[in-house]
C-alpha atoms as a PDB file:
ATOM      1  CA  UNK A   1      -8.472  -1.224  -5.177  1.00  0.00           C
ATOM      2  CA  UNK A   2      -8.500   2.253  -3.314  1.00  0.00           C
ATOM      3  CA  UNK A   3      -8.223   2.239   0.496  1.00  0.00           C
ATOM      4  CA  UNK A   4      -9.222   5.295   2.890  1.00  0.00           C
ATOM      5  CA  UNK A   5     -10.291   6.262   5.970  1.00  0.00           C
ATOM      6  CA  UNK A   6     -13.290   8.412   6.879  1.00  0.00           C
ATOM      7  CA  UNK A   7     -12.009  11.768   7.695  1.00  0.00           C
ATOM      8  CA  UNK A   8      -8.863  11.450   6.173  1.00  0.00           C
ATOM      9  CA  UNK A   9      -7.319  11.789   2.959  1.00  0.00           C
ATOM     10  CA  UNK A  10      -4.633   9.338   2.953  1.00  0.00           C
ATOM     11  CA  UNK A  11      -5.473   6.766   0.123  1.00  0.00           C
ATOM     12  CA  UNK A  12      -3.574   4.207  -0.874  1.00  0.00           C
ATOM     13  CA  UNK A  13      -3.989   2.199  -4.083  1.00  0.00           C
ATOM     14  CA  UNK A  14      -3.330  -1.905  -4.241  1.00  0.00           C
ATOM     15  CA  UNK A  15      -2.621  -3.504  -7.838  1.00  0.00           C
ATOM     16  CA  UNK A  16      -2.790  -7.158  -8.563  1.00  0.00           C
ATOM     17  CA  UNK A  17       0.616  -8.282 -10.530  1.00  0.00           C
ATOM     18  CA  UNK A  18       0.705 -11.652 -12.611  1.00  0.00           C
ATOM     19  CA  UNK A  19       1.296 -14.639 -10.035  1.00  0.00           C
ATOM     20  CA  UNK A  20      -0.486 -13.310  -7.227  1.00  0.00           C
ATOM     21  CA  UNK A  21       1.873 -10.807  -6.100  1.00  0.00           C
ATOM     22  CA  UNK A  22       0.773  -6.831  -4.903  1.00  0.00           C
ATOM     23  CA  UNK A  23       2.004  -3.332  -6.156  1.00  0.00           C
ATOM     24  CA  UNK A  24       1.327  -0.793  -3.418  1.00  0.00           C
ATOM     25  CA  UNK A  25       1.366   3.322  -4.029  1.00  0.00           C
ATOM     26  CA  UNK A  26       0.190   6.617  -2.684  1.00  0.00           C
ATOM     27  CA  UNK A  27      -2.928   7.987  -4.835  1.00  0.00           C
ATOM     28  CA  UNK A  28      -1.997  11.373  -3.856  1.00  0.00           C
ATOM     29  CA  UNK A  29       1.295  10.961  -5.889  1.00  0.00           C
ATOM     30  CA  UNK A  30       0.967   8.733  -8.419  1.00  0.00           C
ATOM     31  CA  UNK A  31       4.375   9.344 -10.012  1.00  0.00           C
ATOM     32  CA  UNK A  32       5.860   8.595  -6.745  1.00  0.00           C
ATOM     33  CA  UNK A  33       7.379   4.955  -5.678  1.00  0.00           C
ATOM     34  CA  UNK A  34       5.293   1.907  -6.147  1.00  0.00           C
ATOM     35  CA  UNK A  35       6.643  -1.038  -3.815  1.00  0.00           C
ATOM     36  CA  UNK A  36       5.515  -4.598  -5.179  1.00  0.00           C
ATOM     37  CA  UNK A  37       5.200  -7.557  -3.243  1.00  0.00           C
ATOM     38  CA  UNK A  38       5.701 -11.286  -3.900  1.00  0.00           C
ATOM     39  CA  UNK A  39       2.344 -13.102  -3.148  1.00  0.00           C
ATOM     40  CA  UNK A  40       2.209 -13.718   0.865  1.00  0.00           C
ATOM     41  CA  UNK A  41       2.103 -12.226   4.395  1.00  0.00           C
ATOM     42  CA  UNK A  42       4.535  -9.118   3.613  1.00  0.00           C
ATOM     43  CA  UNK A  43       1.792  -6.686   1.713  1.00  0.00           C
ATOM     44  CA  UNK A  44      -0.491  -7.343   4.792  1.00  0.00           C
ATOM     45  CA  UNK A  45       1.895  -6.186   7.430  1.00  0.00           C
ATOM     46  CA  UNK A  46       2.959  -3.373   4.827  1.00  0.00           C
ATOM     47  CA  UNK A  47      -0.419  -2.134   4.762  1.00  0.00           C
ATOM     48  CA  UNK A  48      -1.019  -2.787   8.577  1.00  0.00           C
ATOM     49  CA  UNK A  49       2.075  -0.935   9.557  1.00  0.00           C
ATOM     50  CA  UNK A  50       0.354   2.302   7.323  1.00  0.00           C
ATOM     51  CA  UNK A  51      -3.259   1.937   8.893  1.00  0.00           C
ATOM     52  CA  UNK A  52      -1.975   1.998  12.302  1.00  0.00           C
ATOM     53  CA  UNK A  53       0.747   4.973  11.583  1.00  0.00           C
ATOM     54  CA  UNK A  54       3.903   2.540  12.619  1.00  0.00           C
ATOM     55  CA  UNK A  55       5.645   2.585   9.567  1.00  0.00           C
ATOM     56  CA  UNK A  56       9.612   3.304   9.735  1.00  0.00           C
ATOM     57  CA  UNK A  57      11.408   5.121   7.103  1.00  0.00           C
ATOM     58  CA  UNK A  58      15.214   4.989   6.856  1.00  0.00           C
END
């Protein structure tokens, strides 16, 4: 599944993984790192935390 938003060309790509869990990566660089998820809550506030530009690296 490819997400984006109109007038913007961050995308970001969502793969289902055996068992229900989520691999999450930037479409823009697809060699880049993919962060997986066990099934649950945690992908949605990943994904959150990117739409609303509060994500903290470090």
């Amino acid at each position: 599944m490819k997400s984006s938003y109109p007038g913007n060309n961050n995308r970001v790509e969502v793969a289902a993984l055996p068992r229900g869990g989520r691999a999450v990566r930037d479409s823009k660089d697809p060699r880049g790192p993919v962060p997986a998820f066990a099934p649950g809550a945690a992908v949605g506030a990943f994904l959150a935390s990117l739409a609303s530009d509060t994500l903290i690296s470090g």
